[in-house]
PDB file of N, CA and C in Angstrom:
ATOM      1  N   UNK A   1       0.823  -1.193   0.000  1.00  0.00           N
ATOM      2  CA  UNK A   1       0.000   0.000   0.000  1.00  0.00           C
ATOM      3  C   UNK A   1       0.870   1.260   0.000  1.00  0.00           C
ATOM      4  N   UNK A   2       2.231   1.348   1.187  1.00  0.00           N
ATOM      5  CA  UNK A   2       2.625   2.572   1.113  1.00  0.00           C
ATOM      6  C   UNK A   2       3.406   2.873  -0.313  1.00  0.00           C
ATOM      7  N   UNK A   3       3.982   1.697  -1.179  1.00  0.00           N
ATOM      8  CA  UNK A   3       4.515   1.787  -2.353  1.00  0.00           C
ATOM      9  C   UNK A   3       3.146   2.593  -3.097  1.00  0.00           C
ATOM     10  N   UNK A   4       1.573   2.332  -3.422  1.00  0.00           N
ATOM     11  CA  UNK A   4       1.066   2.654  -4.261  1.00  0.00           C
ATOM     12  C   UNK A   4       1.041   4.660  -4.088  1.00  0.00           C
ATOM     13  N   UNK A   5       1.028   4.609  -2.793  1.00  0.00           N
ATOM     14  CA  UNK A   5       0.738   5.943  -1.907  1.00  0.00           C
ATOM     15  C   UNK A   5       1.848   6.876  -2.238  1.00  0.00           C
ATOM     16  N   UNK A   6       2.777   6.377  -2.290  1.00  0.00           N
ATOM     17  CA  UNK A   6       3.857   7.208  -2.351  1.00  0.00           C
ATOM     18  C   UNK A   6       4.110   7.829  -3.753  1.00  0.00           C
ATOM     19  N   UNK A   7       3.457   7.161  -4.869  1.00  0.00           N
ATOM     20  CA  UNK A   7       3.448   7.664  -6.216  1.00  0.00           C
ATOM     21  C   UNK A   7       2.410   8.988  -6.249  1.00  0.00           C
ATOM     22  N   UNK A   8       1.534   9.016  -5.652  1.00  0.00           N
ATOM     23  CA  UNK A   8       0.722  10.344  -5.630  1.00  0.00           C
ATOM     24  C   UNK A   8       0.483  10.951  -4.536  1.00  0.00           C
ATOM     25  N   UNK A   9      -0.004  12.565  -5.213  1.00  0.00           N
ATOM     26  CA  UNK A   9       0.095  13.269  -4.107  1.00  0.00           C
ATOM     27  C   UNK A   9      -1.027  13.250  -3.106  1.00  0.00           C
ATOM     28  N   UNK A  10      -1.111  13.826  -1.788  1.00  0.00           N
ATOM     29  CA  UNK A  10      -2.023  13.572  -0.757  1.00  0.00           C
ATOM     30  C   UNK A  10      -2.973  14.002  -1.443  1.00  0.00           C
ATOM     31  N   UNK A  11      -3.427  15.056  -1.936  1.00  0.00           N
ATOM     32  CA  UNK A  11      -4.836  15.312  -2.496  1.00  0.00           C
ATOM     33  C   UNK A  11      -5.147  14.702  -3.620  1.00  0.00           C
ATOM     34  N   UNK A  12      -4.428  13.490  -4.243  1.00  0.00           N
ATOM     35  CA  UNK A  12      -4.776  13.218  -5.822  1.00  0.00           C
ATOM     36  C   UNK A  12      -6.101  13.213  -6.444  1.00  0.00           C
ATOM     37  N   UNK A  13      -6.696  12.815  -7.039  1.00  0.00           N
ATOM     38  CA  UNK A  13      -7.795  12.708  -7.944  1.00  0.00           C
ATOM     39  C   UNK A  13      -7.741  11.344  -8.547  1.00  0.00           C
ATOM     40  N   UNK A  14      -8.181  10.076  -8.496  1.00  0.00           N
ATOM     41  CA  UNK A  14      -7.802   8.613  -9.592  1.00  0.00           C
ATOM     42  C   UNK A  14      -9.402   8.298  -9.954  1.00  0.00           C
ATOM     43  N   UNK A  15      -9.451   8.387 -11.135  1.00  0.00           N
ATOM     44  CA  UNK A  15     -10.693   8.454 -12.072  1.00  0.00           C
ATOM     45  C   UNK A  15     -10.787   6.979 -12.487  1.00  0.00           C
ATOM     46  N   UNK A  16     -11.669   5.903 -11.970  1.00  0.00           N
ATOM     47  CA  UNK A  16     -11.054   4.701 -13.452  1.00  0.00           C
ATOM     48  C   UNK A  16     -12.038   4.478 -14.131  1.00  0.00           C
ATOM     49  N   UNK A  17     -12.081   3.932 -15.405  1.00  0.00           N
ATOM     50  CA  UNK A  17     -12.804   3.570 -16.645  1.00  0.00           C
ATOM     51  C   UNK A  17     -13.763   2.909 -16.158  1.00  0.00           C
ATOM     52  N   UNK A  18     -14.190   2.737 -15.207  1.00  0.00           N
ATOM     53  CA  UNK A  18     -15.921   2.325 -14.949  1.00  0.00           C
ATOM     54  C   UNK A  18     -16.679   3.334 -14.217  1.00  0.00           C
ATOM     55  N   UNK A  19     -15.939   4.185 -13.862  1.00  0.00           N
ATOM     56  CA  UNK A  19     -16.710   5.438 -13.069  1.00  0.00           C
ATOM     57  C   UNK A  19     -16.208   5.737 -11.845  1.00  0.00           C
ATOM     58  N   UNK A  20     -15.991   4.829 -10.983  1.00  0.00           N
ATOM     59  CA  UNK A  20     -15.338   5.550  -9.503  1.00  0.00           C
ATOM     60  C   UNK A  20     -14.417   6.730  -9.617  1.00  0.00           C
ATOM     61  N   UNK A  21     -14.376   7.538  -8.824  1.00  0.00           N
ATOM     62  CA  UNK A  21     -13.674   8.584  -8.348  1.00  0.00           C
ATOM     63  C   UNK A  21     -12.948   8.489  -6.860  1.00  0.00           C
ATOM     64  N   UNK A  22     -11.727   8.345  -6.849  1.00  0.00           N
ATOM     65  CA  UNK A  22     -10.851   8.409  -5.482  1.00  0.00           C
ATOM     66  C   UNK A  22     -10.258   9.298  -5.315  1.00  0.00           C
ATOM     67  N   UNK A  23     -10.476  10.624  -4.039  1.00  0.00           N
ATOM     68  CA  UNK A  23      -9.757  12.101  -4.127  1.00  0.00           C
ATOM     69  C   UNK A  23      -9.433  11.949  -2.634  1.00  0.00           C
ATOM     70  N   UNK A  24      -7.887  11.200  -2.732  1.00  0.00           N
ATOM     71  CA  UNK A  24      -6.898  11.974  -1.792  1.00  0.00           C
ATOM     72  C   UNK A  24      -6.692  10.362  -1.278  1.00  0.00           C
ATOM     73  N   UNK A  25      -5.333  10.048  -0.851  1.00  0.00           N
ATOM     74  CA  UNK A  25      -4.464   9.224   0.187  1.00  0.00           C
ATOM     75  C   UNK A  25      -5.628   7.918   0.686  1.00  0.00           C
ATOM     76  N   UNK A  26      -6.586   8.831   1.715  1.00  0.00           N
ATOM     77  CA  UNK A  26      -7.433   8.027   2.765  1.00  0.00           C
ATOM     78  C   UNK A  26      -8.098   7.482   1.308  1.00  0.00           C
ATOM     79  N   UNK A  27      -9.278   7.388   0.423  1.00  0.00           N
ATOM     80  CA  UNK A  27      -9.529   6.842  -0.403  1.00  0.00           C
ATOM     81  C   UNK A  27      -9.261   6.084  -1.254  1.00  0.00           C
ATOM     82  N   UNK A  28      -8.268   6.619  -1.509  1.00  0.00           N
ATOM     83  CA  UNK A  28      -6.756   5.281  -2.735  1.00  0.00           C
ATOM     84  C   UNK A  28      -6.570   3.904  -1.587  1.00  0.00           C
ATOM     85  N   UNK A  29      -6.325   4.037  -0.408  1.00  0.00           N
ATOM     86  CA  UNK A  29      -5.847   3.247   0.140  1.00  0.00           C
ATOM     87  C   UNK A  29      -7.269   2.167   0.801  1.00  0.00           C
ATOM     88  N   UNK A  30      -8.289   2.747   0.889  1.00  0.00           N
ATOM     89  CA  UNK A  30      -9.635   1.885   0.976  1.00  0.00           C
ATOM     90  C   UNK A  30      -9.709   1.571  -0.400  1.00  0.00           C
ATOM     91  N   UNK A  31      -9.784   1.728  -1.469  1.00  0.00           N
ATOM     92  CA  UNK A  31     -10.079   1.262  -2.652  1.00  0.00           C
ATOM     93  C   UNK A  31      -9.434  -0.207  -2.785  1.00  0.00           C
ATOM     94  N   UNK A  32      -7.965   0.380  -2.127  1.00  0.00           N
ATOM     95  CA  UNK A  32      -6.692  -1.065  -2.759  1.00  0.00           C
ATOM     96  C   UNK A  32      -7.034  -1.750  -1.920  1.00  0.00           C
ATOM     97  N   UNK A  33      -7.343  -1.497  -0.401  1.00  0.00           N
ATOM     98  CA  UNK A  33      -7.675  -2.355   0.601  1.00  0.00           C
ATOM     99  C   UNK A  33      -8.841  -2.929   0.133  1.00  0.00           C
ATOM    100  N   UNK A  34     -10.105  -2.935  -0.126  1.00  0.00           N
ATOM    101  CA  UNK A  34     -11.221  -3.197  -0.493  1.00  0.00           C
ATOM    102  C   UNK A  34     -10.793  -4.367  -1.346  1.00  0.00           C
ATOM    103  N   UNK A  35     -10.340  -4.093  -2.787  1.00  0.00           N
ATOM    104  CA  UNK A  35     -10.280  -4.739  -3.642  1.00  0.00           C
ATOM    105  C   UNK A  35      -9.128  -6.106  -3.388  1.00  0.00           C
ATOM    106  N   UNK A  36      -8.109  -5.648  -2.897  1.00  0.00           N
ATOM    107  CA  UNK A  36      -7.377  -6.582  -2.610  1.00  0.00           C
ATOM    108  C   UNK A  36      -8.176  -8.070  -1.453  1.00  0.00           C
ATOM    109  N   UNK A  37      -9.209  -7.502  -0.521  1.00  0.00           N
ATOM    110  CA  UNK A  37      -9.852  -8.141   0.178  1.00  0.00           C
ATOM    111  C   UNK A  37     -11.065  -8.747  -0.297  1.00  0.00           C
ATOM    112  N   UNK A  38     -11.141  -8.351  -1.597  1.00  0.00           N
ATOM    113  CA  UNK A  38     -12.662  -9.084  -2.650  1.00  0.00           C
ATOM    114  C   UNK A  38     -11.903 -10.000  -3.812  1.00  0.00           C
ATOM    115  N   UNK A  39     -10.270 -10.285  -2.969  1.00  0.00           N
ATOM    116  CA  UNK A  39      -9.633 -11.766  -3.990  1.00  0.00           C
ATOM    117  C   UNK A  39      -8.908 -10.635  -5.374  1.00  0.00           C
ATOM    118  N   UNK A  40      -8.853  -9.400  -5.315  1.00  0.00           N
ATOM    119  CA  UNK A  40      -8.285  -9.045  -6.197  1.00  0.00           C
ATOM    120  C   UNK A  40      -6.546  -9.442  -6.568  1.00  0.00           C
ATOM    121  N   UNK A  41      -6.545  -9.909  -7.507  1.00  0.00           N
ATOM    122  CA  UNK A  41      -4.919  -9.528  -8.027  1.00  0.00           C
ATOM    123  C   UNK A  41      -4.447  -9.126  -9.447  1.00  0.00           C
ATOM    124  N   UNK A  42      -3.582  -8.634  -9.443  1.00  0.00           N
ATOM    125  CA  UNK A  42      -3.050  -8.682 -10.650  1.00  0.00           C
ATOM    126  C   UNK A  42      -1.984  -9.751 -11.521  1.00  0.00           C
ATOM    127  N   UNK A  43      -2.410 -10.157 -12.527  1.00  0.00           N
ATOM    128  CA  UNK A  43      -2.003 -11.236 -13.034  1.00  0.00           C
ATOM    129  C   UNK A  43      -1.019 -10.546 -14.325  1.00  0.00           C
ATOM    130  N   UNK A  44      -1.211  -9.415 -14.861  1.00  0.00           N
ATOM    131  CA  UNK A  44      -0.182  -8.693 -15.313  1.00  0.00           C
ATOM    132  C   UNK A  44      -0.677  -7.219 -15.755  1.00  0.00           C
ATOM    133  N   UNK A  45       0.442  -6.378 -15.835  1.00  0.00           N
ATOM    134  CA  UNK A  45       0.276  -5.166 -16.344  1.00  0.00           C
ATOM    135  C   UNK A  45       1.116  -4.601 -16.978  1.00  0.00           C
ATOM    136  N   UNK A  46       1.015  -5.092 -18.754  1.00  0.00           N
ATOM    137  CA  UNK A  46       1.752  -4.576 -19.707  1.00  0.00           C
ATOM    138  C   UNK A  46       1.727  -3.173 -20.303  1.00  0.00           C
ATOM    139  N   UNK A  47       2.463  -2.342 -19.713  1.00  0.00           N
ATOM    140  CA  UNK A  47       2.380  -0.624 -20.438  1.00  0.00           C
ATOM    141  C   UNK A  47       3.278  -1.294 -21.998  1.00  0.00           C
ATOM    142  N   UNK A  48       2.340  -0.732 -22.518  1.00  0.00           N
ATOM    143  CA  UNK A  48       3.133  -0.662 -24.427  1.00  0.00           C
ATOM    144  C   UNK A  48       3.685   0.730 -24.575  1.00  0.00           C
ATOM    145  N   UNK A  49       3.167   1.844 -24.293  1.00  0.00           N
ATOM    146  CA  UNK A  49       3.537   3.280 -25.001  1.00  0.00           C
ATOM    147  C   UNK A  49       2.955   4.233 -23.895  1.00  0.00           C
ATOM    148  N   UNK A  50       4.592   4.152 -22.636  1.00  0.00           N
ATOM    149  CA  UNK A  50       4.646   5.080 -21.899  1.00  0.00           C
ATOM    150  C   UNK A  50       5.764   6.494 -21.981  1.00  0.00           C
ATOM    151  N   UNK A  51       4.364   7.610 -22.298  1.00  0.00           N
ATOM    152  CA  UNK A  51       5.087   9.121 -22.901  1.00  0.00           C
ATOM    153  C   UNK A  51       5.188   9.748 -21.693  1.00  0.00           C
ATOM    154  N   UNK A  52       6.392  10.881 -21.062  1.00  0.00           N
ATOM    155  CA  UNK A  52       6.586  11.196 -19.662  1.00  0.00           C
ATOM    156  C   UNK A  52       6.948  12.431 -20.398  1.00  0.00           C
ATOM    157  N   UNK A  53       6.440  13.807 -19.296  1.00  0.00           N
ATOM    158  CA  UNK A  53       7.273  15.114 -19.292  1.00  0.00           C
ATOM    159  C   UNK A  53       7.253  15.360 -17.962  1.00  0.00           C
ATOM    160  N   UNK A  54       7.737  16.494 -17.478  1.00  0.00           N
ATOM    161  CA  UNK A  54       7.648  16.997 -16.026  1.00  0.00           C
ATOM    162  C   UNK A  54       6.621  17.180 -15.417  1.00  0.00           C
ATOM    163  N   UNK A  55       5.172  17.528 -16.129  1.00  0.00           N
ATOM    164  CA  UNK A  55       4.359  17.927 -16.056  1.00  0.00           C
ATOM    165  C   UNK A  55       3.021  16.569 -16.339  1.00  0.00           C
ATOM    166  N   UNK A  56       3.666  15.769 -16.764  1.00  0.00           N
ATOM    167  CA  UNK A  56       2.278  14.948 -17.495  1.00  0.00           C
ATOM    168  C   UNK A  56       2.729  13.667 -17.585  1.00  0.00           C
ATOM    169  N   UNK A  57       1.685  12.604 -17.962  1.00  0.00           N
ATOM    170  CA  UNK A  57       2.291  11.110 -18.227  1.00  0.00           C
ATOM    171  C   UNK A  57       1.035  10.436 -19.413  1.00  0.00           C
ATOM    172  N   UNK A  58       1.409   9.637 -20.132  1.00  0.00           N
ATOM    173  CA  UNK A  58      -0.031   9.372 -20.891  1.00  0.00           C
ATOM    174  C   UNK A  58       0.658   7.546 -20.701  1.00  0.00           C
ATOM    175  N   UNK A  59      -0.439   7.089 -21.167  1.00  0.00           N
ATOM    176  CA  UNK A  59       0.163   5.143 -21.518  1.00  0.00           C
ATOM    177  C   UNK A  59      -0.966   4.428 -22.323  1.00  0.00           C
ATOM    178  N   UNK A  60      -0.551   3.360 -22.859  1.00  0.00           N
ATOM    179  CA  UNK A  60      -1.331   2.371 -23.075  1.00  0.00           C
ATOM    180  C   UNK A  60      -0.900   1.348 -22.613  1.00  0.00           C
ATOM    181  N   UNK A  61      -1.715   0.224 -21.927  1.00  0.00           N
ATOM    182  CA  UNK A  61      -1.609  -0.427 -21.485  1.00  0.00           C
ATOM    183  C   UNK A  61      -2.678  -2.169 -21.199  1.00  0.00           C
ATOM    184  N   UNK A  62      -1.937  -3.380 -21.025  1.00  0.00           N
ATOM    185  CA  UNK A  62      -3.274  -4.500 -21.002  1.00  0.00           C
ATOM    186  C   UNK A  62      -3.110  -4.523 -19.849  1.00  0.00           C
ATOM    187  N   UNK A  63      -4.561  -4.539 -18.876  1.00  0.00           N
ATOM    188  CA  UNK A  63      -4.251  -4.936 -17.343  1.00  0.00           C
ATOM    189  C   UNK A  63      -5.201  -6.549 -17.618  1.00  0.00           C
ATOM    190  N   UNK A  64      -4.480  -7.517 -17.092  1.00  0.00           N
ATOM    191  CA  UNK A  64      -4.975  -8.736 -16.720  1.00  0.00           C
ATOM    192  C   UNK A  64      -4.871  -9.089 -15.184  1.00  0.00           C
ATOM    193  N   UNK A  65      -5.894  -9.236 -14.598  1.00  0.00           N
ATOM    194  CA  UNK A  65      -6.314  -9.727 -13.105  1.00  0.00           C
ATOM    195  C   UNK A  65      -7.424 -10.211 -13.143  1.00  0.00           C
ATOM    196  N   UNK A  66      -7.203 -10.899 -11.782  1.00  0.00           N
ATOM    197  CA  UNK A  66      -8.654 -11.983 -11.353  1.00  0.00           C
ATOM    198  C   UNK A  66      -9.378 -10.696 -10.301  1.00  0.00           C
ATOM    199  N   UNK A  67     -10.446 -11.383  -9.731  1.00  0.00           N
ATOM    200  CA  UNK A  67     -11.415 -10.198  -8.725  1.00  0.00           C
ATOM    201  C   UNK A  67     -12.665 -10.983  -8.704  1.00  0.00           C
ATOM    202  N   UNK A  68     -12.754 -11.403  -7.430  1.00  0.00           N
ATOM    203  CA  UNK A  68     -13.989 -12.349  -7.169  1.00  0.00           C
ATOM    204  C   UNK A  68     -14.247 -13.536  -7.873  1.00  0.00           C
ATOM    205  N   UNK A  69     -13.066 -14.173  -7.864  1.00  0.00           N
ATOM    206  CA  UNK A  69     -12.848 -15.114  -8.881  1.00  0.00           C
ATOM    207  C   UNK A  69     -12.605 -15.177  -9.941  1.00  0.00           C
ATOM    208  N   UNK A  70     -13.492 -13.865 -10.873  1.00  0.00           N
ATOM    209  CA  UNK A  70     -13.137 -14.091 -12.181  1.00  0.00           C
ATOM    210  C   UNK A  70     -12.147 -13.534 -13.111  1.00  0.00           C
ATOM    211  N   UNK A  71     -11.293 -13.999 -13.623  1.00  0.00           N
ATOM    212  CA  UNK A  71     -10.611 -13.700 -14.513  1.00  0.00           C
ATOM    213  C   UNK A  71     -10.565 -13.030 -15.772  1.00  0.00           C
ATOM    214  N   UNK A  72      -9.888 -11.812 -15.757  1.00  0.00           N
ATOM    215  CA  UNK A  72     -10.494 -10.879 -17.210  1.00  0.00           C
ATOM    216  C   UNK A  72      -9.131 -10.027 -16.843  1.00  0.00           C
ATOM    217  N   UNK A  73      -8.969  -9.525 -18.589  1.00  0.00           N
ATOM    218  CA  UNK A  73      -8.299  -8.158 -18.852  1.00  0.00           C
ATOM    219  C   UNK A  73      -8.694  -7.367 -19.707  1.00  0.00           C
ATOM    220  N   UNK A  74      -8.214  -6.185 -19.840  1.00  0.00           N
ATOM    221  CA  UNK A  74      -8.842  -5.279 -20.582  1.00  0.00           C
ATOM    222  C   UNK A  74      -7.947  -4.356 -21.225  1.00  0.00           C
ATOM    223  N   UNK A  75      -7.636  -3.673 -22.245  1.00  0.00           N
ATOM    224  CA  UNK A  75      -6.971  -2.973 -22.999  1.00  0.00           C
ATOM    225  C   UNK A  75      -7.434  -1.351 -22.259  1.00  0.00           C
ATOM    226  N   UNK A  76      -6.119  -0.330 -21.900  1.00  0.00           N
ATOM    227  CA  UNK A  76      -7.041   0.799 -21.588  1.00  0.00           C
ATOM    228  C   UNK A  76      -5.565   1.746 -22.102  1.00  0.00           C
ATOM    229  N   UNK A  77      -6.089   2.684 -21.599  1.00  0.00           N
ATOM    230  CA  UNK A  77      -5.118   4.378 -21.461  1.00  0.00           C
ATOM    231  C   UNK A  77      -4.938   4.847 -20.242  1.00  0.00           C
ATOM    232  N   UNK A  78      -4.106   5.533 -19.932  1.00  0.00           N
ATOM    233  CA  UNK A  78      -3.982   6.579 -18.790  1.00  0.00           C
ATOM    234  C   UNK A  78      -3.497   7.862 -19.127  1.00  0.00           C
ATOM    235  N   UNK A  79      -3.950   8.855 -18.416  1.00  0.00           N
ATOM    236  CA  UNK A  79      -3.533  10.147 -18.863  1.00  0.00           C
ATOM    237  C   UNK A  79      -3.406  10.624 -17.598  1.00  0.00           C
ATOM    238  N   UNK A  80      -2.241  11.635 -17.408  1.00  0.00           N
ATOM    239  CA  UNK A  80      -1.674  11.881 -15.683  1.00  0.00           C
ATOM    240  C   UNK A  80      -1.247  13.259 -15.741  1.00  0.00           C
ATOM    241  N   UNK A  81      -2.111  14.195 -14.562  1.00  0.00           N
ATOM    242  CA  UNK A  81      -0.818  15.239 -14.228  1.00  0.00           C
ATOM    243  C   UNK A  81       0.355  14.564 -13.339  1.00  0.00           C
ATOM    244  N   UNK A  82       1.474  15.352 -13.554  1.00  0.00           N
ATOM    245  CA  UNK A  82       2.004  15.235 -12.357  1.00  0.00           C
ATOM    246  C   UNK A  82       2.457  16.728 -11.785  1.00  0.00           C
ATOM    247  N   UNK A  83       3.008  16.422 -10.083  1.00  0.00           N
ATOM    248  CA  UNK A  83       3.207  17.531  -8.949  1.00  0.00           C
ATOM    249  C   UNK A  83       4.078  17.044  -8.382  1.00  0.00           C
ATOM    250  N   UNK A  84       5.629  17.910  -8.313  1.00  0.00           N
ATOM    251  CA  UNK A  84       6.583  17.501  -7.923  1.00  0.00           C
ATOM    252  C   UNK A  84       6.989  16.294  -8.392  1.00  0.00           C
ATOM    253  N   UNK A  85       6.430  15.732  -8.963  1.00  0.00           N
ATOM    254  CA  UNK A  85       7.046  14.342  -9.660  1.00  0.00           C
ATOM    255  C   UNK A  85       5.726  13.300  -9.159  1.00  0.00           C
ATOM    256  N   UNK A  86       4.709  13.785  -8.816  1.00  0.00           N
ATOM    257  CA  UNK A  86       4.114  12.373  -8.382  1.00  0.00           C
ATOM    258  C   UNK A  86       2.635  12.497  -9.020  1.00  0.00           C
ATOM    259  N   UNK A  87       2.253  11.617  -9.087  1.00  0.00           N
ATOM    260  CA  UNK A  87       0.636  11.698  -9.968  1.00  0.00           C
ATOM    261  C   UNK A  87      -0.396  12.646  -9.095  1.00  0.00           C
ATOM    262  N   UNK A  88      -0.973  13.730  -9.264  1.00  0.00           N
ATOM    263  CA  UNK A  88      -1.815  14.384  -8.949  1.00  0.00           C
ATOM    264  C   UNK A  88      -3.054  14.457  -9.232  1.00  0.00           C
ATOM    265  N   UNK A  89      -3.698  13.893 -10.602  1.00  0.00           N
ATOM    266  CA  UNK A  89      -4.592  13.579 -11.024  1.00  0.00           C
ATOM    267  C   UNK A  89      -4.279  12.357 -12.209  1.00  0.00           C
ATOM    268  N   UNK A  90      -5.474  11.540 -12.291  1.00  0.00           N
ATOM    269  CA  UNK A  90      -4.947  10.381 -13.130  1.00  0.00           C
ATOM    270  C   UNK A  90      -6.418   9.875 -13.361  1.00  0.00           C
ATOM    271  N   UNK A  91      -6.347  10.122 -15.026  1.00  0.00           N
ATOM    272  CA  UNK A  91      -7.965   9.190 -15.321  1.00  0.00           C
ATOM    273  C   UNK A  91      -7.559   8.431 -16.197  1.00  0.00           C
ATOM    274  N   UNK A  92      -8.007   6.958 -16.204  1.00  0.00           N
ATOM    275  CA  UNK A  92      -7.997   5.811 -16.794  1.00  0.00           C
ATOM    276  C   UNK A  92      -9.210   5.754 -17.809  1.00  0.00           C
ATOM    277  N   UNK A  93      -8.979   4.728 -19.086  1.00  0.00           N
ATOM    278  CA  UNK A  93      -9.785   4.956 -20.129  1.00  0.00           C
ATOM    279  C   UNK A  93     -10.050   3.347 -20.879  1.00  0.00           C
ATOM    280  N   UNK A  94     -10.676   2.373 -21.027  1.00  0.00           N
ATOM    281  CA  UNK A  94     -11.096   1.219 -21.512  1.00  0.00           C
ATOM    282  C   UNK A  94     -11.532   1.160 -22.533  1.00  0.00           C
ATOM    283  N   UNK A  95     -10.717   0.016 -23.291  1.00  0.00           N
ATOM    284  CA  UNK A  95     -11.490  -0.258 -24.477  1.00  0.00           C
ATOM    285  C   UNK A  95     -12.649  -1.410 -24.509  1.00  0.00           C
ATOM    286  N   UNK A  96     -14.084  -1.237 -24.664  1.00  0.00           N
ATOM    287  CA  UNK A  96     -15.322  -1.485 -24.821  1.00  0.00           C
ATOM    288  C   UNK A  96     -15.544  -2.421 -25.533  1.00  0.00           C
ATOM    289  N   UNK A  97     -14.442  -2.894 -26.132  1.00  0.00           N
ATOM    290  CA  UNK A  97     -14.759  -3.905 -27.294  1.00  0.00           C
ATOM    291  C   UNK A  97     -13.706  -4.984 -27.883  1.00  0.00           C
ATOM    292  N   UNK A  98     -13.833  -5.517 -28.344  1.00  0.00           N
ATOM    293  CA  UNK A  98     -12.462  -6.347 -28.967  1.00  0.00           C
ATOM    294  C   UNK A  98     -12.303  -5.397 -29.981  1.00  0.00           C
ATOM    295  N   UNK A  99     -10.968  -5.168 -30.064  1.00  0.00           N
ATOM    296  CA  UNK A  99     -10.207  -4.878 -30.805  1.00  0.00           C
ATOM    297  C   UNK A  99     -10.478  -5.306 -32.363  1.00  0.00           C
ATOM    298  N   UNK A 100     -10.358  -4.644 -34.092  1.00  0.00           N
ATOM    299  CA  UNK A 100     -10.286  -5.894 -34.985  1.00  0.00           C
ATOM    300  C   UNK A 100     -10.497  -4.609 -36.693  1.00  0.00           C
ATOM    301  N   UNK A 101      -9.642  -5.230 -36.960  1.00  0.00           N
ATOM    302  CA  UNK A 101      -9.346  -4.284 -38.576  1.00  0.00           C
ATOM    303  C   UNK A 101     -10.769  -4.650 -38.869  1.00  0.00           C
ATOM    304  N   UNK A 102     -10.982  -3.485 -39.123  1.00  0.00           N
ATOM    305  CA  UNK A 102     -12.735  -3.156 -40.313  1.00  0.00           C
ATOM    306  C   UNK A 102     -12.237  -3.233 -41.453  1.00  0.00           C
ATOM    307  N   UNK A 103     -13.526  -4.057 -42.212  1.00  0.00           N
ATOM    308  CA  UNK A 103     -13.512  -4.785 -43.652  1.00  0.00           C
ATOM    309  C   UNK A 103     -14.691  -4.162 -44.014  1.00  0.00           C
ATOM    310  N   UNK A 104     -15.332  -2.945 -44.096  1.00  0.00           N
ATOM    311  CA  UNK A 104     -16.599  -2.701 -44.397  1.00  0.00           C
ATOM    312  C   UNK A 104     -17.852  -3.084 -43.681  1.00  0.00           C
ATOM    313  N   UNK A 105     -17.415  -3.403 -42.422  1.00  0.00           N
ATOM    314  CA  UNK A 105     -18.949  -3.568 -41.685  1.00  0.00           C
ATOM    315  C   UNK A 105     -18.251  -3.945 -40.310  1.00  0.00           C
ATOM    316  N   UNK A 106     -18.956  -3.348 -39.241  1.00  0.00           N
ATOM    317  CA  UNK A 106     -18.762  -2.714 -38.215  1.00  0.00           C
ATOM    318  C   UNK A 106     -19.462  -4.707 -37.161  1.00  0.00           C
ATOM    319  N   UNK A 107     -18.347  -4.486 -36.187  1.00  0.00           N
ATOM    320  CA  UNK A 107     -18.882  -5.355 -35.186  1.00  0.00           C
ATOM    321  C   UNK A 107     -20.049  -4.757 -34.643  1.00  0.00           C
ATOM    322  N   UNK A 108     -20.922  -5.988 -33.964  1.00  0.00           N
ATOM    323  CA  UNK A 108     -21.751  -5.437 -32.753  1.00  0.00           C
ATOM    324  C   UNK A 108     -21.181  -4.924 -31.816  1.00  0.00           C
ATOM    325  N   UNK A 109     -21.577  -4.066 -31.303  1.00  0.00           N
ATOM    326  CA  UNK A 109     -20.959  -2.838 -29.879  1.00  0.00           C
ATOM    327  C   UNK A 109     -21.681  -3.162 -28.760  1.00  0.00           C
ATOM    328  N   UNK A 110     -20.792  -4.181 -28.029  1.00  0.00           N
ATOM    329  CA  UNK A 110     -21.538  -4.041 -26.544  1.00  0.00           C
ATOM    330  C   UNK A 110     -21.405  -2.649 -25.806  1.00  0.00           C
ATOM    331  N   UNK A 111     -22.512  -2.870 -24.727  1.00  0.00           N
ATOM    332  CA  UNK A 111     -23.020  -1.925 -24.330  1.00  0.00           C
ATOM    333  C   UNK A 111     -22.491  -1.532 -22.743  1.00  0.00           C
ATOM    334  N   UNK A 112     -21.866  -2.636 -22.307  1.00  0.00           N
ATOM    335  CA  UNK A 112     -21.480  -2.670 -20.994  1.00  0.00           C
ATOM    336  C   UNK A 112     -19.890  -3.496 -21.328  1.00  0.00           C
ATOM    337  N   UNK A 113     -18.805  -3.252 -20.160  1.00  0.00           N
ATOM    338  CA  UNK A 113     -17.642  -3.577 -20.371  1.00  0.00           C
ATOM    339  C   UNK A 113     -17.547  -4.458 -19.454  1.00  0.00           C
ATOM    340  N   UNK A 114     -16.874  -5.596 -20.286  1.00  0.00           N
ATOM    341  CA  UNK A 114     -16.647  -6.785 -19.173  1.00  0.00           C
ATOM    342  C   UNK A 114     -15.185  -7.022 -18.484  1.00  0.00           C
TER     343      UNK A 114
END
């Protein structure tokens, strides 16, 4: 926990791709606690295309983990201020769909992300 804590600042902002909002230290750390205690883990987290300035961070990335048993990953983004060097605000972004080169006609679009 204090490793995740120490990357952002006490007041942060962490947005993720299903909707929650976590603003500040005490919240980040019930979130990880929570989840880690509902069988969460992470089974991997591949960043492909991480861009850094003093000021900012963007990524793409596959997160694969289990969580209440079930097993799933998902393709997403991150986009980051940073403050003094540490994440200050950070919203996460999911892709909705499988992935797949268009040939002239469009997959079905689920409606909810699994």
């Amino acid at each position: 926990m204090a490793a995740i804590l120490a990357t952002l600042t006490p007041d942060c902002v962490v947005i993720e791709s299903f909707g929650p909002i976590y603003c500040g230290h005490d919240w980040v750390a019930r979130w990880v606690s929570t989840w880690l205690a509902e069988d969460g883990h992470v089974i991997d987290w591949t960043v492909r295309d991480l861009r850094s300035s003093p000021e900012s961070e963007t990524a793409e990335w596959t997160f694969h983990y289990t969580w209440r048993g079930e097993e799933k990953s998902f393709e997403g983004a991150t986009i980051a201020t940073l403050r003094d060097g540490k994440l200050s605000n950070l919203r996460e972004y999911a892709t909705t769909a499988a992935l797949y080169n268009w040939r002239g006609e469009w997959n079905a679009f689920p409606m909810t992300v699994s």
